[in-house]
N, C-alpha and C. Protein backbone atom coordinates (compact mmCIF):
# COMPACT_ATOMS: atom_id res chain seq x y z
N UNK A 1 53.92 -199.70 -154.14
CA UNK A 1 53.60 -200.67 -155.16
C UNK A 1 52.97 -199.99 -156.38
N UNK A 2 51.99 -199.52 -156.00
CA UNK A 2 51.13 -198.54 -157.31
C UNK A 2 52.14 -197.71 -157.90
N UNK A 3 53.05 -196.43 -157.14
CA UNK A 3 53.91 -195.90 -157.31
C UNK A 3 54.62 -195.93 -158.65
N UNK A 4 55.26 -197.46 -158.14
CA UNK A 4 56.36 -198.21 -158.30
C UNK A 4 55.82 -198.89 -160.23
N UNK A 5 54.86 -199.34 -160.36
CA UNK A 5 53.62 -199.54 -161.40
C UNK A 5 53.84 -198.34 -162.25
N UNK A 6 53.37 -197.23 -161.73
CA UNK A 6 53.16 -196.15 -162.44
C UNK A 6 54.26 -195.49 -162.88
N UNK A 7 55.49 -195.70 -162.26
CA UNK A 7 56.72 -194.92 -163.04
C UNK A 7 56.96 -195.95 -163.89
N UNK A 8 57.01 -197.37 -163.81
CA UNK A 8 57.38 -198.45 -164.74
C UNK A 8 56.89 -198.15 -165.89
N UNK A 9 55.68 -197.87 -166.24
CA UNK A 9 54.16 -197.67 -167.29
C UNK A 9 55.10 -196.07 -167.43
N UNK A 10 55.11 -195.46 -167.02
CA UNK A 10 55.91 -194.06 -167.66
C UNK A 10 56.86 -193.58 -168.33
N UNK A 11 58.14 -194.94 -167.52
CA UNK A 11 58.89 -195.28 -168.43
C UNK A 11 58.96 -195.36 -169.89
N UNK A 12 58.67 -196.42 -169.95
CA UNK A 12 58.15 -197.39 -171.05
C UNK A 12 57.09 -196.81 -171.95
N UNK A 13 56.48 -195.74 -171.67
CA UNK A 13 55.76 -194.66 -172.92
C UNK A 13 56.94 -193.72 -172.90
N UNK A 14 57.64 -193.37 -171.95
CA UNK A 14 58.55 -192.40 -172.53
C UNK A 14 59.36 -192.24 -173.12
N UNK A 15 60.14 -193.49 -173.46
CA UNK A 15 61.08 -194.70 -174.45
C UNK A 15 60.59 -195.34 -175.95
N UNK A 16 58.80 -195.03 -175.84
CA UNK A 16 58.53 -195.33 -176.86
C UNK A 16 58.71 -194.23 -177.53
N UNK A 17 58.17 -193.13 -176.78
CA UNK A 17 57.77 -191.79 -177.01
C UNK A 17 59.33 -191.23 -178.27
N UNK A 18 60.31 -191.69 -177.48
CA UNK A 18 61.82 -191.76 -178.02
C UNK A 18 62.17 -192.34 -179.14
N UNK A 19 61.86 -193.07 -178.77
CA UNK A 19 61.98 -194.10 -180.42
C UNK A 19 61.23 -193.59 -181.41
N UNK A 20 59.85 -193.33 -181.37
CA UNK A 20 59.15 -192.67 -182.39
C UNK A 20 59.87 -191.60 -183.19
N UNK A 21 59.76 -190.81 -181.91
CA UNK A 21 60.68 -189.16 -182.48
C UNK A 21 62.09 -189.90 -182.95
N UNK A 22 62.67 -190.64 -182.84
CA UNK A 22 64.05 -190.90 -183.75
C UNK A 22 64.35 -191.60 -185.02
N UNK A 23 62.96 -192.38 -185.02
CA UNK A 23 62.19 -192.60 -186.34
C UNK A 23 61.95 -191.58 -187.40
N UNK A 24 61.21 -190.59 -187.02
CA UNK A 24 60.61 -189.62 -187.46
C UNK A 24 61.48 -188.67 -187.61
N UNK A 25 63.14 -188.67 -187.04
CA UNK A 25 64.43 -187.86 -187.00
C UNK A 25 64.94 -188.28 -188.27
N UNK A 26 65.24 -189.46 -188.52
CA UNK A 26 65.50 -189.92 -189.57
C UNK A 26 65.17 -190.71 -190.91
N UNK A 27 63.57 -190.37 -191.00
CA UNK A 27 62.80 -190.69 -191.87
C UNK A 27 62.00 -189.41 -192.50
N UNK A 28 61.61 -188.48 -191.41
CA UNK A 28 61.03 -187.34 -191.48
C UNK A 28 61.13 -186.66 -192.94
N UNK A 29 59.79 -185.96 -193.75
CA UNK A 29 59.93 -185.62 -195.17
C UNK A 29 60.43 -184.27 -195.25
N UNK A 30 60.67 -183.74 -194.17
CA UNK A 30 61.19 -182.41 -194.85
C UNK A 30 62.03 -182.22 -193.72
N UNK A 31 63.02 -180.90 -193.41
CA UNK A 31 63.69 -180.56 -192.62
C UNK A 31 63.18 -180.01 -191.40
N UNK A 32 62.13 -179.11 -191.56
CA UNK A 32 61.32 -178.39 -190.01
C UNK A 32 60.53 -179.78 -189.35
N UNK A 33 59.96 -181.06 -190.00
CA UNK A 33 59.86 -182.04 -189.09
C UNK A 33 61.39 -182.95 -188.38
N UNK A 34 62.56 -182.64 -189.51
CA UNK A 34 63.89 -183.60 -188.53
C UNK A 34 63.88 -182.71 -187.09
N UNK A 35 63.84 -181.29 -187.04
CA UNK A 35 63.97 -180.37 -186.75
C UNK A 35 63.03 -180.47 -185.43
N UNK A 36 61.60 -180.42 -185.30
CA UNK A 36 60.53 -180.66 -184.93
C UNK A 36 61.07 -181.91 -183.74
N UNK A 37 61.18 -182.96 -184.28
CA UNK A 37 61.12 -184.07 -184.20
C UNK A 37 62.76 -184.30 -182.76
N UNK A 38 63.77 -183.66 -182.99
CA UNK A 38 64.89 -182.86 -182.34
C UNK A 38 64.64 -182.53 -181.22
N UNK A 39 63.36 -181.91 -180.97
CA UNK A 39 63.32 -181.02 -180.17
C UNK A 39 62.14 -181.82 -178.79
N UNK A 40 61.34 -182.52 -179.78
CA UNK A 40 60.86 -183.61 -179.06
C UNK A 40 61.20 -184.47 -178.36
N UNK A 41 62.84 -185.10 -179.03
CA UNK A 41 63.77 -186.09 -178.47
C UNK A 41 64.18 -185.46 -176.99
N UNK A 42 64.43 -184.28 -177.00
CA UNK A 42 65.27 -183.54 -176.12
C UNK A 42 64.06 -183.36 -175.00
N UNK A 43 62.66 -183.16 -175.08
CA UNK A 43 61.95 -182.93 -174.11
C UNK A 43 61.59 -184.13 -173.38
N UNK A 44 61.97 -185.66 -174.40
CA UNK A 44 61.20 -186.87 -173.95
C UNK A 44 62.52 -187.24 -173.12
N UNK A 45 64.01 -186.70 -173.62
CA UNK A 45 65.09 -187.13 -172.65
C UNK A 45 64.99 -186.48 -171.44
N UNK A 46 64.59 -185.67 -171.06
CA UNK A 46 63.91 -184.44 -169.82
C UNK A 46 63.20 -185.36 -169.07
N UNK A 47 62.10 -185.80 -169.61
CA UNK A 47 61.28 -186.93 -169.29
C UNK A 47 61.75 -188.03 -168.59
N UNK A 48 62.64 -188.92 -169.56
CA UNK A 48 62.96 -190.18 -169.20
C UNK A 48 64.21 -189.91 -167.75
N UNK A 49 64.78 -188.31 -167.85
CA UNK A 49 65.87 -188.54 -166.86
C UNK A 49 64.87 -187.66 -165.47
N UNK A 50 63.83 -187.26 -165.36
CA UNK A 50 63.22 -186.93 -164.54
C UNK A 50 62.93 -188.09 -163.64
N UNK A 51 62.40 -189.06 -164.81
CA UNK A 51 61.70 -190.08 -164.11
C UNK A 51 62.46 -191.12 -163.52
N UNK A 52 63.40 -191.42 -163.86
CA UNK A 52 64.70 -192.26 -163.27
C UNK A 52 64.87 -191.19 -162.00
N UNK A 53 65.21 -190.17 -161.71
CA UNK A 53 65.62 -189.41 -160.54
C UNK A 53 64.99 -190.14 -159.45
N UNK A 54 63.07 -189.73 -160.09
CA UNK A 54 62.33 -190.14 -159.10
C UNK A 54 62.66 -191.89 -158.75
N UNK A 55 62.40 -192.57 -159.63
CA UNK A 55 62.75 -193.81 -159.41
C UNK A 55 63.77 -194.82 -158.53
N UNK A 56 64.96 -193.49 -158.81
CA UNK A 56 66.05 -193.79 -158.09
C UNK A 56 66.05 -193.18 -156.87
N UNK A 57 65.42 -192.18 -156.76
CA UNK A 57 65.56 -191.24 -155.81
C UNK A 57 67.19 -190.43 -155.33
N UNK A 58 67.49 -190.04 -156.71
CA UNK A 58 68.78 -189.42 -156.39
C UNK A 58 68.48 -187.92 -157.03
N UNK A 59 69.07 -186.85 -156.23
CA UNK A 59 68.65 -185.41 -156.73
C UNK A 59 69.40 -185.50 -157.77
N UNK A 60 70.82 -186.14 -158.39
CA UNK A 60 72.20 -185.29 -159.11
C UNK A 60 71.46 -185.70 -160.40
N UNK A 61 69.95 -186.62 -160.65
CA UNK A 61 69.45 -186.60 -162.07
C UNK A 61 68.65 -185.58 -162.72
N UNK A 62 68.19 -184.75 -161.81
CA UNK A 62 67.57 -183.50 -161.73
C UNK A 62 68.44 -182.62 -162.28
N UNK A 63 69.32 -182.28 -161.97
CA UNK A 63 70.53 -181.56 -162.68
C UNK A 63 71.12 -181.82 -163.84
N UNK A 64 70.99 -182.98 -164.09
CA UNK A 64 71.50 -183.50 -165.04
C UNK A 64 70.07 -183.01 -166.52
N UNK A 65 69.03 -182.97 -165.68
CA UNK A 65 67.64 -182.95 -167.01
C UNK A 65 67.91 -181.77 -167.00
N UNK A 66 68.19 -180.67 -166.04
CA UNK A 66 68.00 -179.27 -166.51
C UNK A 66 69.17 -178.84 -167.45
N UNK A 67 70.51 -180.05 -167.27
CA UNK A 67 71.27 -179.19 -168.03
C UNK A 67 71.23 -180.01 -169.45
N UNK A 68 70.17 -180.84 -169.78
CA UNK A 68 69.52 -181.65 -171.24
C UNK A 68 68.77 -180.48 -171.62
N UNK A 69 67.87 -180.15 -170.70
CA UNK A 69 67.06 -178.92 -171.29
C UNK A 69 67.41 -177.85 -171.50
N UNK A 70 68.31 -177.14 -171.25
CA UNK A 70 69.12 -175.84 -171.83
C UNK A 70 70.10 -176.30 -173.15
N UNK A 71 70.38 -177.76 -173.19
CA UNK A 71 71.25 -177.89 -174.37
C UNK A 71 69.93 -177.78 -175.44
N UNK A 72 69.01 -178.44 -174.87
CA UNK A 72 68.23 -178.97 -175.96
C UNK A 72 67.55 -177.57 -176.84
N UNK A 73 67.40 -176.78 -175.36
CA UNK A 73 66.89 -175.50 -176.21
C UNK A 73 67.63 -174.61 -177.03
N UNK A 74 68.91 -174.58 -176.78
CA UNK A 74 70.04 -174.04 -177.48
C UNK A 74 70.47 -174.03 -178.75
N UNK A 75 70.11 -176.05 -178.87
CA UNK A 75 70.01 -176.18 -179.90
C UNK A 75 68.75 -176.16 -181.17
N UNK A 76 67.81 -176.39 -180.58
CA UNK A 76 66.42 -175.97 -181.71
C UNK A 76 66.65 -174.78 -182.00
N UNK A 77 67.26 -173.44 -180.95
CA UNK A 77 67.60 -172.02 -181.78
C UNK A 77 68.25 -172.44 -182.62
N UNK A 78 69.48 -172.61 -182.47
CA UNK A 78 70.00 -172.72 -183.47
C UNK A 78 70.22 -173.12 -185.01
N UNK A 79 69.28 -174.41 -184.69
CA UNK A 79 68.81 -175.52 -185.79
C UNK A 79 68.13 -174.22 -186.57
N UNK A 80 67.07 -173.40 -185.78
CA UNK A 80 65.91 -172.56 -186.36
C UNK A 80 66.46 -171.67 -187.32
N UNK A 81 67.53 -170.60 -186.53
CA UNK A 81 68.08 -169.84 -187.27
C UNK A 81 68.73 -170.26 -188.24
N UNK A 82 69.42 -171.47 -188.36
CA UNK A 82 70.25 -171.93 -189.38
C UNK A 82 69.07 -172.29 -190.65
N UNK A 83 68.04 -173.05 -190.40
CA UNK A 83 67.23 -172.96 -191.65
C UNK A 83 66.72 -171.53 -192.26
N UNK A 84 65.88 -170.97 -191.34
CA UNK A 84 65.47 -169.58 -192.08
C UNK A 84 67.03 -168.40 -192.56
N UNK A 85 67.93 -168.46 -191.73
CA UNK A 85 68.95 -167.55 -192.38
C UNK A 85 70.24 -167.62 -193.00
N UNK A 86 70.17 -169.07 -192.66
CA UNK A 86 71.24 -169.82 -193.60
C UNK A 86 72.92 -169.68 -192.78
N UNK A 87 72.78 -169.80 -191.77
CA UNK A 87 73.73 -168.87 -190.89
C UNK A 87 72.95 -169.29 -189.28
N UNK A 88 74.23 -169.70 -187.91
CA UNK A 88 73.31 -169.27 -186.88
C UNK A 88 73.48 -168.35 -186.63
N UNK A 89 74.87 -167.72 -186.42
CA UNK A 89 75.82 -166.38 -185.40
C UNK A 89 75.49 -165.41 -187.10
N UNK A 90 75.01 -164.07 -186.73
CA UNK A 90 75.03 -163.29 -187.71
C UNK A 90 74.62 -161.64 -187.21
């Protein structure tokens, strides 16, 4: 029951947590916050699919967050290099 409470309440900050950062994706005043803000989305989707795993209790969502989190990191390089060098592959 408590459990059950406490992933609900985790949820539901972690969805806000989402929405914010996609706010802030596409309102954001300069580029290193869209950027910023990207990279946040991608850790809070880590989040939200962790917590469904548990919720659900199925392992194949676990796999699924690790392979959010290698995209996600893949892409903030990239995003990175592309602002400072104008270029990613160089």
């Amino acid at each position: 029951m408590i459990v059950e409470l406490a992933l609900d309440f985790a949820l539901a900050a972690v969805a806000l947590a989402m929405a914010l950062c996609g706010w802030r994706m596409l309102r954001g005043p300069g580029l290193p916050d869209r950027i910023l803000a990207l990279d946040t989305l991608y850790i809070s989707a880590v989040a939200l699919v962790v917590l469904l795993g548990i919720r659900w209790q199925t392992a194949l969502l676990f796999e699924a967050a690790l392979i959010i989190a290698l995209l996600g990191f893949v892409a903030t390089v990239a995003a990175a290099r592309f602002v400072t060098r104008g270029s990613v592959v160089e």
